[in-house]
C-alpha atoms as a PDB file:
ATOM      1  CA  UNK A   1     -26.064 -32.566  -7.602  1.00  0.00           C
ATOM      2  CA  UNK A   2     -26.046 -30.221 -10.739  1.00  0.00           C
ATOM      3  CA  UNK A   3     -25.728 -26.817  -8.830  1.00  0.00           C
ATOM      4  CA  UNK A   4     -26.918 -24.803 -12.220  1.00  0.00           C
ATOM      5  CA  UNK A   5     -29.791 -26.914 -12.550  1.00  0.00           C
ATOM      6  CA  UNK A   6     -30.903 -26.369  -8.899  1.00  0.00           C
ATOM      7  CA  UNK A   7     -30.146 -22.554  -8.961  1.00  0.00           C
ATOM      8  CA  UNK A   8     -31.676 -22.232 -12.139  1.00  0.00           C
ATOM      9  CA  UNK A   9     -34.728 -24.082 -11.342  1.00  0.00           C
ATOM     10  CA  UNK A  10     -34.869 -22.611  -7.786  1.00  0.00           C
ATOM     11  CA  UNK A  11     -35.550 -18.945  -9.424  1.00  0.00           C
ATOM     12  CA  UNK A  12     -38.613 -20.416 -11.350  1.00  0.00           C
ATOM     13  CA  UNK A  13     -40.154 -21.974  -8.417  1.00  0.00           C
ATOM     14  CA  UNK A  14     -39.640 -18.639  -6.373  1.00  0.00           C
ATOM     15  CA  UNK A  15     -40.993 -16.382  -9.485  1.00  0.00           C
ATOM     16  CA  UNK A  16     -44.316 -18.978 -10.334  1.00  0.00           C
ATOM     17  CA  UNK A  17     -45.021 -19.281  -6.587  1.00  0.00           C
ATOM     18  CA  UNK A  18     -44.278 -16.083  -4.802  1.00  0.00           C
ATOM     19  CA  UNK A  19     -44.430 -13.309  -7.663  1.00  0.00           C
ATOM     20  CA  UNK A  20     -47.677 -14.698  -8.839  1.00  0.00           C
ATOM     21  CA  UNK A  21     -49.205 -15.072  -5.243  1.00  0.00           C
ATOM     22  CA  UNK A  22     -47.707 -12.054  -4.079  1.00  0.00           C
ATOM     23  CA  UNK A  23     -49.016 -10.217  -7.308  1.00  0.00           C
ATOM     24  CA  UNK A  24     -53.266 -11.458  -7.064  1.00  0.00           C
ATOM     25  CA  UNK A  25     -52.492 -10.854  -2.774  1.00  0.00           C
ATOM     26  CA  UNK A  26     -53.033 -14.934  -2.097  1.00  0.00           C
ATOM     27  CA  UNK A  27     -50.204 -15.231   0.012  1.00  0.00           C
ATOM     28  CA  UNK A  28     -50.401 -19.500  -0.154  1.00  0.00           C
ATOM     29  CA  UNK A  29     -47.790 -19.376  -2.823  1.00  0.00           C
ATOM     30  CA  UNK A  30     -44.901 -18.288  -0.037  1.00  0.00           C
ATOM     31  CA  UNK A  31     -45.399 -21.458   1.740  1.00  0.00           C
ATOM     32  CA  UNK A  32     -46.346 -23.539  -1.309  1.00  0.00           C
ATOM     33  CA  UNK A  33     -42.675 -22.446  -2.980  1.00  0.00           C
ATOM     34  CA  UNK A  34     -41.188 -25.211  -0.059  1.00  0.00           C
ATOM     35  CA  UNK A  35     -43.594 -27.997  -1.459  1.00  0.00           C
ATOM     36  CA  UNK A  36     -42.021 -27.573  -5.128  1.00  0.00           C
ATOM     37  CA  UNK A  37     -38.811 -26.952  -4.064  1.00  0.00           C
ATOM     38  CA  UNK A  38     -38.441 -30.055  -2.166  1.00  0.00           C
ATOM     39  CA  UNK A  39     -40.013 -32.101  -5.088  1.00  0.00           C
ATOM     40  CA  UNK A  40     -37.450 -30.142  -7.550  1.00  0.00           C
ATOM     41  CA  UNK A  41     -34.619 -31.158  -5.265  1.00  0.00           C
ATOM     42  CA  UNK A  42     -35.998 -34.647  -5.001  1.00  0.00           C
ATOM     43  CA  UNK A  43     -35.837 -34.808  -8.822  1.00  0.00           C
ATOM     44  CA  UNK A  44     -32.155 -33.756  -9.272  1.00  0.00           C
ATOM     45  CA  UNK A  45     -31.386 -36.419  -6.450  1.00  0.00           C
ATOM     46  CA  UNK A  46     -33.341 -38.978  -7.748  1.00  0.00           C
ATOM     47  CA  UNK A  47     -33.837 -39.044 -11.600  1.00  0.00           C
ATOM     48  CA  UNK A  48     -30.826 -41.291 -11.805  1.00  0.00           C
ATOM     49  CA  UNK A  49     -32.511 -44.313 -10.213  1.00  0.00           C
ATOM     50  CA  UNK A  50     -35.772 -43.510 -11.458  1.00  0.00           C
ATOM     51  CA  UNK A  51     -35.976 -46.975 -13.442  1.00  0.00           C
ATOM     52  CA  UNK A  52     -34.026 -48.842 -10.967  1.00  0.00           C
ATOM     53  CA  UNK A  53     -35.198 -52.260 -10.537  1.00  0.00           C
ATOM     54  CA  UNK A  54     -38.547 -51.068 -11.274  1.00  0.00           C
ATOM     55  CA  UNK A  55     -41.311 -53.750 -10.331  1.00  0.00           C
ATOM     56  CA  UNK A  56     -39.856 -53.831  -6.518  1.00  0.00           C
ATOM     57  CA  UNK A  57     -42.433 -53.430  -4.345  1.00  0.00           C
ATOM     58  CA  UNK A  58     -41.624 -49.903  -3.398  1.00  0.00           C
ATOM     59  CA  UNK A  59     -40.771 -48.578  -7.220  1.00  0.00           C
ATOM     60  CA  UNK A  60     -44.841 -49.922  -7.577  1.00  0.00           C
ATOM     61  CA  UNK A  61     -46.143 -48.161  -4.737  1.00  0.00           C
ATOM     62  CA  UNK A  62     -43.819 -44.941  -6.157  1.00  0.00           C
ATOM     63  CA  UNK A  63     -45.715 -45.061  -9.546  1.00  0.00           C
ATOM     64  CA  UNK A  64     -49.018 -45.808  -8.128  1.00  0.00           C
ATOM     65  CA  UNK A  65     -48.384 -42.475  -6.287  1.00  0.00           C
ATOM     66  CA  UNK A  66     -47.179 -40.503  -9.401  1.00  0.00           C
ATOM     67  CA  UNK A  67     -49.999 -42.015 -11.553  1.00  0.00           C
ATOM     68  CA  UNK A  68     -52.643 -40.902  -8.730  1.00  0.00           C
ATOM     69  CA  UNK A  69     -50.814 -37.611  -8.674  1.00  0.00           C
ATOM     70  CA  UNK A  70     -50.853 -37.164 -12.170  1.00  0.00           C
ATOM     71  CA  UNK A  71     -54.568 -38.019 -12.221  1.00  0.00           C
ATOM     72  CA  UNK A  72     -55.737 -35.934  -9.151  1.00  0.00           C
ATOM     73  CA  UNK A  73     -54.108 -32.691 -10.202  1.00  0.00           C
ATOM     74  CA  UNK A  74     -55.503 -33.040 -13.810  1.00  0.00           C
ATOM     75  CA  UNK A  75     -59.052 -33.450 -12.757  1.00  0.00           C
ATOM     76  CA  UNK A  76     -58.793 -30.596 -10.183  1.00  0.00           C
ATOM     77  CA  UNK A  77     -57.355 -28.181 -12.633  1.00  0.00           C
ATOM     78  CA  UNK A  78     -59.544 -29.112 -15.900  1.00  0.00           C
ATOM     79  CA  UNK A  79     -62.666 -28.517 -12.943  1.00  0.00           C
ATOM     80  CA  UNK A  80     -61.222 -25.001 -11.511  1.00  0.00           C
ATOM     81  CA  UNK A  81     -60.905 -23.899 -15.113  1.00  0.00           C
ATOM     82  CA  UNK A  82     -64.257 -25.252 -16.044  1.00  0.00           C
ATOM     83  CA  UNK A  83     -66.749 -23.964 -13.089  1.00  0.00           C
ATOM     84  CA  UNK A  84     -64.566 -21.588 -11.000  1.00  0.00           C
ATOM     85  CA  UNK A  85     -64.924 -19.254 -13.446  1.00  0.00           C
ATOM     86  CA  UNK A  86     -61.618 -17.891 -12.672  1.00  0.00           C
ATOM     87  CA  UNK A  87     -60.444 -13.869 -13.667  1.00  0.00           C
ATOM     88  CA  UNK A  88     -56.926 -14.247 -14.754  1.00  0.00           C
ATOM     89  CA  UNK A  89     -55.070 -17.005 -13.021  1.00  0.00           C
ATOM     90  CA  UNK A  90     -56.772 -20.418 -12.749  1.00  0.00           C
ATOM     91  CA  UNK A  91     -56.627 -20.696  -9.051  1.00  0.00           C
ATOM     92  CA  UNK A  92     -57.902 -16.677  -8.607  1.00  0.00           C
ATOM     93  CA  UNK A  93     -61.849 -18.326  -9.059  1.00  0.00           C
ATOM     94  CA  UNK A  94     -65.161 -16.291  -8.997  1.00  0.00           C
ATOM     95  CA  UNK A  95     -67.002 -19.357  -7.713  1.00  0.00           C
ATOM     96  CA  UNK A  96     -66.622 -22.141  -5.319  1.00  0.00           C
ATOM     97  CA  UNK A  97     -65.980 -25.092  -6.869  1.00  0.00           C
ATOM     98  CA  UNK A  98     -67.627 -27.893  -4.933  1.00  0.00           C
ATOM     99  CA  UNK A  99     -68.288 -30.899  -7.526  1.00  0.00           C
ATOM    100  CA  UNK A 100     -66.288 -33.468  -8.943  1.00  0.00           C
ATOM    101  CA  UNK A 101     -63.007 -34.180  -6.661  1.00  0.00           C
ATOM    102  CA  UNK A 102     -63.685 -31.063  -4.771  1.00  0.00           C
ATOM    103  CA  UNK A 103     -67.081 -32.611  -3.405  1.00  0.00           C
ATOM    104  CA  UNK A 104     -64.698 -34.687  -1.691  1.00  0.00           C
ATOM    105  CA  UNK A 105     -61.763 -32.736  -0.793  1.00  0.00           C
ATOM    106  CA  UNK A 106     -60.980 -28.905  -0.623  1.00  0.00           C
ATOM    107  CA  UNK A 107     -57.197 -29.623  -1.719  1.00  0.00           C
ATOM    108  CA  UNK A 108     -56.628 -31.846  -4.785  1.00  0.00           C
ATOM    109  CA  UNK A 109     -53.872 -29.570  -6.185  1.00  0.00           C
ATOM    110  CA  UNK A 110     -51.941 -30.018  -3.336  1.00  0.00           C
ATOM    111  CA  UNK A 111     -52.568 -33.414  -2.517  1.00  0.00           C
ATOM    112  CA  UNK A 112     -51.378 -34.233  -6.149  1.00  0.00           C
ATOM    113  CA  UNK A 113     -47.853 -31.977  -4.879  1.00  0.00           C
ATOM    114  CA  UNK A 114     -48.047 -34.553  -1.772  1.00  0.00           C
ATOM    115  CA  UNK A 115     -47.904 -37.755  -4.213  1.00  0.00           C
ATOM    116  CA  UNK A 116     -45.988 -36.537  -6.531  1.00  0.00           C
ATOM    117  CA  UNK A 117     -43.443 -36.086  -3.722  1.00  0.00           C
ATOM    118  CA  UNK A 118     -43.765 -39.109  -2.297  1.00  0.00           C
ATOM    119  CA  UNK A 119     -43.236 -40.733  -5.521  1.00  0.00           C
ATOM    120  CA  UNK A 120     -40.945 -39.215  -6.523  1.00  0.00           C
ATOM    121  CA  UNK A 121     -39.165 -39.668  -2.747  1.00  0.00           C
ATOM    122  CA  UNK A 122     -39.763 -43.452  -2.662  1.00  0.00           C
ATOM    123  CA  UNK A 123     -37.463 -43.926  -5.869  1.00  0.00           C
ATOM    124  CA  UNK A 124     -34.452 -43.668  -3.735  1.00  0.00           C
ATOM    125  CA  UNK A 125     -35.841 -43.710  -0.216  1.00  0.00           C
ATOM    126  CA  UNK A 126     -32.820 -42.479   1.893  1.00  0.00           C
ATOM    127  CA  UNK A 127     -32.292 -40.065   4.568  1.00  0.00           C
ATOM    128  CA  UNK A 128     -32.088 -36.899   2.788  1.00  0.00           C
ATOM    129  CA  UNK A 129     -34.560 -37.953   0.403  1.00  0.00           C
ATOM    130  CA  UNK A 130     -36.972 -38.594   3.516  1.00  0.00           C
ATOM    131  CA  UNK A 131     -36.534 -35.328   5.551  1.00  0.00           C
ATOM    132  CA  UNK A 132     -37.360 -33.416   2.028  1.00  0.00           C
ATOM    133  CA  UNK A 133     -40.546 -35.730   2.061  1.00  0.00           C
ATOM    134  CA  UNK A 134     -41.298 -34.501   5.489  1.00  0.00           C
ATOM    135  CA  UNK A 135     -40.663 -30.790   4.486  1.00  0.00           C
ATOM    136  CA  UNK A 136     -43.264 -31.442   1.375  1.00  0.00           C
ATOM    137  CA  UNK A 137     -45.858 -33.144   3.349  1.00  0.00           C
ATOM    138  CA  UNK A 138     -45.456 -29.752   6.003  1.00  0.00           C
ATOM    139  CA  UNK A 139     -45.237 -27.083   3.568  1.00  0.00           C
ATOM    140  CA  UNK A 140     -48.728 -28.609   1.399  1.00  0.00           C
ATOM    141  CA  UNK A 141     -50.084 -28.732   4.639  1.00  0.00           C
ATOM    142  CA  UNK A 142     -49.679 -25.009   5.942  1.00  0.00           C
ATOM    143  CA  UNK A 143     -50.026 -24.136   2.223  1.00  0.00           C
ATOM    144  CA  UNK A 144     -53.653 -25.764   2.266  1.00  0.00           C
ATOM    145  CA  UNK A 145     -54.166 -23.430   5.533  1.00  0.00           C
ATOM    146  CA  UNK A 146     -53.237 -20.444   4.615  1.00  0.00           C
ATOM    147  CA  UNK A 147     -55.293 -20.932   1.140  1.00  0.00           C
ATOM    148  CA  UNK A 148     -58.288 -21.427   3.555  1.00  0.00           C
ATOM    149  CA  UNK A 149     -58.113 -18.096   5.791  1.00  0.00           C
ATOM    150  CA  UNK A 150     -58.158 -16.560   2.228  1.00  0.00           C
ATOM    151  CA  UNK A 151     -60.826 -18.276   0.648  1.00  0.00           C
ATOM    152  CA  UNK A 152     -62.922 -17.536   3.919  1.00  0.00           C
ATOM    153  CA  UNK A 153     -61.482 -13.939   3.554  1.00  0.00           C
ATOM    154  CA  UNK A 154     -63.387 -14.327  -0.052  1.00  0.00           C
ATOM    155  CA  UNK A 155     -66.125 -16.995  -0.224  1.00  0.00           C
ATOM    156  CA  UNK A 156     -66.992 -16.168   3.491  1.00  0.00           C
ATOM    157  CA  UNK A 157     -70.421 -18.461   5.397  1.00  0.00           C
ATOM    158  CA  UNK A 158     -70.360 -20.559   2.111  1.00  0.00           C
ATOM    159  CA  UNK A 159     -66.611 -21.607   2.338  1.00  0.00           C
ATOM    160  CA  UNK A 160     -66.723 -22.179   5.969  1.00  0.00           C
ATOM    161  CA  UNK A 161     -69.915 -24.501   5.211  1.00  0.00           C
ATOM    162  CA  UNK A 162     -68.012 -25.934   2.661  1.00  0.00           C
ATOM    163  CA  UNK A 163     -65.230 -27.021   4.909  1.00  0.00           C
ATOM    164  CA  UNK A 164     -67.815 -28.741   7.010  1.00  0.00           C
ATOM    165  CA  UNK A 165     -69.040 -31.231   4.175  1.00  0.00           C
ATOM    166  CA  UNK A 166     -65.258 -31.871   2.897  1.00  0.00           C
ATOM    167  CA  UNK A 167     -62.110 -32.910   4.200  1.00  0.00           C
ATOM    168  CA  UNK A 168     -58.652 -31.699   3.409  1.00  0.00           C
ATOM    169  CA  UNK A 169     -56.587 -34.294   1.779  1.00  0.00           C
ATOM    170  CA  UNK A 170     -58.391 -37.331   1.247  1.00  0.00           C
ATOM    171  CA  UNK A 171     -61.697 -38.230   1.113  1.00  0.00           C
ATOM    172  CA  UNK A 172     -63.372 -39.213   4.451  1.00  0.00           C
ATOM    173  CA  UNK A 173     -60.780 -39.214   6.385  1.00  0.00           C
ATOM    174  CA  UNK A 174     -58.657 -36.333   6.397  1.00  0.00           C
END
């Protein structure tokens, strides 16, 4: 593994998702640092079989996952920017945001870090490259919590409501 690459790399996950979080007091962005890092580090052990016999059955299920990805965390961000009216950082909204994806679910932003790592993790599906799966699917997971207790901190009756009508991850289920 290219040591300067995951140093390097490392620093800008910690500064976009602690500094920032720590900075606007949304303290998601601790625990969220785990769900890029383990996608970073599933990059620099992967990219090398990235096209690797690429119609096999699992290299279609890995794009289908990075397509979805790609497509879930677009339409949750153009919609945050759009009707969350948001002060100075996209995800720091002014409104609740319940149309669109997020009639469905309260995460898409994280469940588009989810299948991105999964994607990304099913390129070269091997030990290593299966515990840092795990780690990503725990760390979006008590990211998505934490990010609750503050938007009921903020949003209060109409985020707990909210949370009611919508599930986390994926729609109807979980």
């Amino acid at each position: 593994m290219n040591y300067i690459a995951l140093i390097s790399g490392t620093v800008i996950i910690v500064l976009f998702s602690w500094f920032l979080s720590l900075r606007f007091k949304r303290y998601h962005g601790i625990a969220r640092f785990f769900a890029f890092e383990s996608v970073f580090i599933l990059v620099l052990l992967n990219y090398k079989v990235w096209f690797t016999n690429p119609f096999s059955p699992v290299q279609l299920v890995s794009w289908i996952l990075l397509i979805l990805s790609a497509y879930v965390v677009i339409t949750g961000y153009m919609l945050l920017k759009r009707k969350g009216k948001p002060d100075s950082n996209f995800e720091n909204t002014s409104l609740l945001v319940k149309s669109g994806i997020y009639g469905y679910i309260r995460h898409p932003l994280y469940l588009s870090i989810f299948l991105l790592g999964t994607g990304i993790m099913l390129k070269n599906p091997e030990k290593v490259q299966l515990v840092l799966g795990i780690v990503n699917l725990i760390a979006v997971y008590i990211t998505a919590r934490i990010e609750e207790n503050e938007m009921i901190a903020k949003f209060g009756d109409q985020y707990r409501i909210y949370m009611k009508d919508t599930k986390m991850f994926i729609p109807f289920i979980v």
